[in-house]
Protein backbone atom coordinates (compact mmCIF):
# COMPACT_ATOMS: atom_id res chain seq x y z
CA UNK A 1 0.00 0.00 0.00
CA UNK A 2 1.61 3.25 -0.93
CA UNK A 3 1.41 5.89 1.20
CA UNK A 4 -0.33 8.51 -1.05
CA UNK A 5 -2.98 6.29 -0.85
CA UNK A 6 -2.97 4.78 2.76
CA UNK A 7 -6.08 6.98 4.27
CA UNK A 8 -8.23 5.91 1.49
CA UNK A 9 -7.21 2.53 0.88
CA UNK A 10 -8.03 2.15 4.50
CA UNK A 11 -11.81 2.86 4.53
CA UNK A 12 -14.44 0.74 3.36
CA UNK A 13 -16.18 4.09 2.13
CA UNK A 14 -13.67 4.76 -0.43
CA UNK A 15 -11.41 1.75 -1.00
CA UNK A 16 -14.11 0.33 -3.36
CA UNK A 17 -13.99 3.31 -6.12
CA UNK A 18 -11.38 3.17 -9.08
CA UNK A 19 -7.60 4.10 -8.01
CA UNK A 20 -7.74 7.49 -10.26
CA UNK A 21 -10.72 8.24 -8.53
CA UNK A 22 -9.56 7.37 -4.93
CA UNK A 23 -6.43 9.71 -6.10
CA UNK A 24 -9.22 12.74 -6.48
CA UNK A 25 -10.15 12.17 -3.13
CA UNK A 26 -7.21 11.94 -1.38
CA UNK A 27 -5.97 15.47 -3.06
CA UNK A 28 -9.54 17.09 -1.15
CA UNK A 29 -7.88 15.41 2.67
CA UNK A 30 -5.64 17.69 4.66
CA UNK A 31 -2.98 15.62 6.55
CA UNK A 32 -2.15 15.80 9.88
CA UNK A 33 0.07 14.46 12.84
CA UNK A 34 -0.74 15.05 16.25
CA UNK A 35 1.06 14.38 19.56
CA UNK A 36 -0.12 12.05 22.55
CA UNK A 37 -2.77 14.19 24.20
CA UNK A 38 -3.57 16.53 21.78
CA UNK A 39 -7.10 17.18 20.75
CA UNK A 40 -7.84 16.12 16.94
CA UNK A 41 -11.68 17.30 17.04
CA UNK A 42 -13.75 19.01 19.76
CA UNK A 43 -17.55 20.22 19.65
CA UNK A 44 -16.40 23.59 18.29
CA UNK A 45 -14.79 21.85 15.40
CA UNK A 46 -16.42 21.99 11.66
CA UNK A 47 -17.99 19.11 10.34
CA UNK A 48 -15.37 16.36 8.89
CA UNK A 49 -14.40 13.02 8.63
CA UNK A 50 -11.22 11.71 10.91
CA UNK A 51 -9.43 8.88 9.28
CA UNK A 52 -7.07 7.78 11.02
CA UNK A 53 -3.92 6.00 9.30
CA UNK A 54 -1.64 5.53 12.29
CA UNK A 55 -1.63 5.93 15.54
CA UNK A 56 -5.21 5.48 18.40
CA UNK A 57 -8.05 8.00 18.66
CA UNK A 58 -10.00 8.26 21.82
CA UNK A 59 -13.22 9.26 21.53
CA UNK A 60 -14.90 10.70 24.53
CA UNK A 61 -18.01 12.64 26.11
CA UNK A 62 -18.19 15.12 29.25
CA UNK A 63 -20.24 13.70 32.01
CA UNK A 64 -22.40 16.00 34.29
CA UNK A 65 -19.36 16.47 36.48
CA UNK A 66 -17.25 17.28 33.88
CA UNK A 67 -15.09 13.39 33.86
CA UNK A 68 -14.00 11.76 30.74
CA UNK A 69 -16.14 8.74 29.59
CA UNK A 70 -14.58 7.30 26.51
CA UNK A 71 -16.67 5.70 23.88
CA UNK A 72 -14.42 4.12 21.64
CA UNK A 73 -10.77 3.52 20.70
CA UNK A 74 -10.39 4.39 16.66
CA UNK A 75 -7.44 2.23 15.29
CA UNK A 76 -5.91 2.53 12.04
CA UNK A 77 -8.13 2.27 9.36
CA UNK A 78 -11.16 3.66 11.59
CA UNK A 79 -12.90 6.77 11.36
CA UNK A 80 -15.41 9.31 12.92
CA UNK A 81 -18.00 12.68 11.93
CA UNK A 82 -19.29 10.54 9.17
CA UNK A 83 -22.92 11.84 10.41
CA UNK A 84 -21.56 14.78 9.99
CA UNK A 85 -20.82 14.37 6.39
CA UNK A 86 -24.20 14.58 6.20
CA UNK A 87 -24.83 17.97 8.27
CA UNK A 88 -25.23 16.62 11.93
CA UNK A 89 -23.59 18.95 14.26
CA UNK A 90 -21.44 17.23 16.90
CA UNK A 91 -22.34 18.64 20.59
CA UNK A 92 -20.68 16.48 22.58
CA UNK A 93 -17.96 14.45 21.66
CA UNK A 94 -14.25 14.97 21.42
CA UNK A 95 -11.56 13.65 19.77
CA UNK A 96 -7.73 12.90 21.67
CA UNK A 97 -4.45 11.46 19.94
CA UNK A 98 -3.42 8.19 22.38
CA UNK A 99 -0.06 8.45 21.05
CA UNK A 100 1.38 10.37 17.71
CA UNK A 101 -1.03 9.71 15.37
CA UNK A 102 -1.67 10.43 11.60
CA UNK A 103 -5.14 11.97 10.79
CA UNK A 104 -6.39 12.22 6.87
CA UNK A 105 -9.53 15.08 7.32
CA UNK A 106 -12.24 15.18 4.45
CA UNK A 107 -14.39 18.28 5.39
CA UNK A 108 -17.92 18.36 5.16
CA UNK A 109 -18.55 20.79 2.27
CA UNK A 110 -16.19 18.34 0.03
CA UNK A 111 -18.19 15.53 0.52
CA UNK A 112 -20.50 17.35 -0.27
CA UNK A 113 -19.17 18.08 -3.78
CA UNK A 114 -18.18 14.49 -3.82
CA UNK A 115 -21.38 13.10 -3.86
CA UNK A 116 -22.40 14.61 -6.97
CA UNK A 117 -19.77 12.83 -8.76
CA UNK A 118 -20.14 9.56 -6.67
CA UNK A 119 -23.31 8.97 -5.12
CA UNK A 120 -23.01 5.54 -4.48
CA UNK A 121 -20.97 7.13 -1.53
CA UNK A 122 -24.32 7.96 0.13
CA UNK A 123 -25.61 4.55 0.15
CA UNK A 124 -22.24 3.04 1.33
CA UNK A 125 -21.89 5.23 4.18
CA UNK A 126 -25.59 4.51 5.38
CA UNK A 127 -24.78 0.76 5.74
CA UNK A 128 -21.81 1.80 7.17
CA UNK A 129 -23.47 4.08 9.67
CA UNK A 130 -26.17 1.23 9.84
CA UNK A 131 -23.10 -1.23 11.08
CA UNK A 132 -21.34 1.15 13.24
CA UNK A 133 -24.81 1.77 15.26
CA UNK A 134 -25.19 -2.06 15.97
CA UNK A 135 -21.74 -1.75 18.05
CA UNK A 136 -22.59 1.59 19.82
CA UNK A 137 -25.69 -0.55 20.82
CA UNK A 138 -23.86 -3.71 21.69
CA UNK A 139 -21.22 -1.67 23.78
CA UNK A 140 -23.92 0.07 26.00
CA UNK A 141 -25.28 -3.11 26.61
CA UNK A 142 -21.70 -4.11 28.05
CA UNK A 143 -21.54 -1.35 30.48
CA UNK A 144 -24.47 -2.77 31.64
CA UNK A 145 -23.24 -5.82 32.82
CA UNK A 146 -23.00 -5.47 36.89
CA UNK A 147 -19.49 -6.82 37.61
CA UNK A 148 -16.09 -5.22 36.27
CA UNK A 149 -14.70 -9.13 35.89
CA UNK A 150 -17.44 -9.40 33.55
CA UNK A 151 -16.59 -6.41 31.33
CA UNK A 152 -13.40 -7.14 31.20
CA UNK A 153 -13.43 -10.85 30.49
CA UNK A 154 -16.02 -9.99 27.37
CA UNK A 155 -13.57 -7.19 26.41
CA UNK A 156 -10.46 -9.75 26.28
CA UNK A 157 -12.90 -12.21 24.46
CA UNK A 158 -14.10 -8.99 21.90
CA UNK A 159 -10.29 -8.33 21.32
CA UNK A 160 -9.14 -12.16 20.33
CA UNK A 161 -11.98 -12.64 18.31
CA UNK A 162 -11.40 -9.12 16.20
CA UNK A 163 -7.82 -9.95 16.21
CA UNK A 164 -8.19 -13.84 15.13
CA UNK A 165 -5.52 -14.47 17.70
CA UNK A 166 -5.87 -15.33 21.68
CA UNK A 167 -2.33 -13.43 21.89
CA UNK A 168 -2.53 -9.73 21.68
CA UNK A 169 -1.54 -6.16 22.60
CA UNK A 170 -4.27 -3.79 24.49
CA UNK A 171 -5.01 -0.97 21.95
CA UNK A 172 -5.45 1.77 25.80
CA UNK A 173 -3.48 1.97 28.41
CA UNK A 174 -5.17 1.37 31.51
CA UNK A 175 -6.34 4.30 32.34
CA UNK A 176 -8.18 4.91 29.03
CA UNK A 177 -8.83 1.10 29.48
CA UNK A 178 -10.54 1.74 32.85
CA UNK A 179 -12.65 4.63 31.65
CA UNK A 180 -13.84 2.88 28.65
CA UNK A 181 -14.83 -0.17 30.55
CA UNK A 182 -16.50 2.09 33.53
CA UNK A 183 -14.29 1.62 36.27
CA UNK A 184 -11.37 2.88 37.96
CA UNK A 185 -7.81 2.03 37.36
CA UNK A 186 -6.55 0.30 41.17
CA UNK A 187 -10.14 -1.63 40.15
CA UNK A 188 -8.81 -2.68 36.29
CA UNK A 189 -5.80 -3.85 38.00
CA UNK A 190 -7.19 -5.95 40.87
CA UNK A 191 -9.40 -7.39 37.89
CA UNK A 192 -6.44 -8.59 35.61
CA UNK A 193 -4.81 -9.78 38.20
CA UNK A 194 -7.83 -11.93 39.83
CA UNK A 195 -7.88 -13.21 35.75
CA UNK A 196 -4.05 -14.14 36.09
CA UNK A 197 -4.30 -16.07 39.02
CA UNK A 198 -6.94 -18.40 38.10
CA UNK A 199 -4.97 -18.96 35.26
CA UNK A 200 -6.73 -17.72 32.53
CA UNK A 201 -5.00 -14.93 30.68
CA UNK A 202 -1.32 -13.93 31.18
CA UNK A 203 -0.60 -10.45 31.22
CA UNK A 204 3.23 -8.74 30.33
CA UNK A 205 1.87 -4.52 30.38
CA UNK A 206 -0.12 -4.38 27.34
CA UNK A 207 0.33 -7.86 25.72
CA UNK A 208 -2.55 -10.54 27.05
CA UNK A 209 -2.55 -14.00 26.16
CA UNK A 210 -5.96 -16.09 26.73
CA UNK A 211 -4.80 -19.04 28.45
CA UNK A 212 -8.88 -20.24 28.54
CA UNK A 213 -11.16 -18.99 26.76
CA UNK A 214 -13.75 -21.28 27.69
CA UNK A 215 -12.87 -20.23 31.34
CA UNK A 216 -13.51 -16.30 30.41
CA UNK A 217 -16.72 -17.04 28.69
CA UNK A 218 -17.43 -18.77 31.82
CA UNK A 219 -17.51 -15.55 33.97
């Protein structure tokens, strides 16, 4: 994969068209690298598409109190604001680079002109909209679940399965881990470790091994 092309080639919205034409499209992104920390989108931003091509993306919402609650971890290849390719403002969420990370940013009124030139685009991004709301849905109903263990075991499971491996590396560290899963840190801890010494993950910092499976599907 060439790197001219590495944004688009990533995203099931584009990679589909011709190469000339995914060339067109990459011309319209501005490029951008951003440090651990820094914020790549904010409520105040205009409406655009994030790509990201290297690098991890929280995404996160403000709580009453003003505390992070992250949504979602966006990996190379993943993306947010496509609703608001279509002119829904964003009021709440934010955008934070986990690490230096690469950003490719498609802004709203060139998708805009896009669409008149492609607008197969429309119907490709409603079943990807269509897919993307089926997680949001599963994920709420897996803060739901009453016991951290049980979060974190169906995480672990969530992670082999997308990675087709039972050995992996955490995409968050654990405090982003902690928020996303609705806990606390010292709690996140105490819970991989109770999972360690009933022998069924090993841990070394961020990579995890699944020792049983079965055993996590268990809890």
């Amino acid at each position: 994969m060439s790197q001219e092309h590495l944004c688009i080639s990533l995203v099931p919205l584009f990679n589909h068209l011709e190469l000339e034409d995914q060339r067109k499209i990459h011309a319209l992104m501005k490029h951008q690298v951003m440090v651990k920390g820094e914020q790549i989108f904010t409520p105040a931003s205009d409406g655009q598409l994030v790509i990201v091509a290297r690098g991890n993306m929280k995404v996160y919402q403000l709580s009453s109190n003003g505390r992070e609650q992250v949504l979602r971890v966006v990996e190379p290849g993943g993306y947010e604001g496509e609703n608001q390719l279509f002119g829904v403002h964003n009021d709440v969420l934010f955008g934070e680079a986990l690490e230096t990370t690469e950003v490719c940013i498609l802004k709203q009124q060139d998708f805009s002109d896009l669409l008149l030139t492609y607008p197969q685009l429309s119907l490709k991004l409603l079943e990807i909209n269509a897919k993307k709301s089926v997680r949001t849905e599963q994920q709420t109903q897996f803060l739901m679940m009453e016991k951290v263990e049980e979060r974190l075991a169906t995480y672990l499971l969530d992670l082999a399965k997308a990675s087709g491996t039972n050995e992996f590396s955490l995409p968050m560290k654990m405090k982003e881990l902690a928020l996303f899963l609705g806990t606390t840190p010292e709690t996140l801890s105490r819970k991989f470790k109770l999972l360690e010494q009933e022998q069924l993950i090993q841990r070394n910092k961020r990579l995890v091994v699944l020792l049983d499976p079965a055993g996590l599907e268990d809890i």
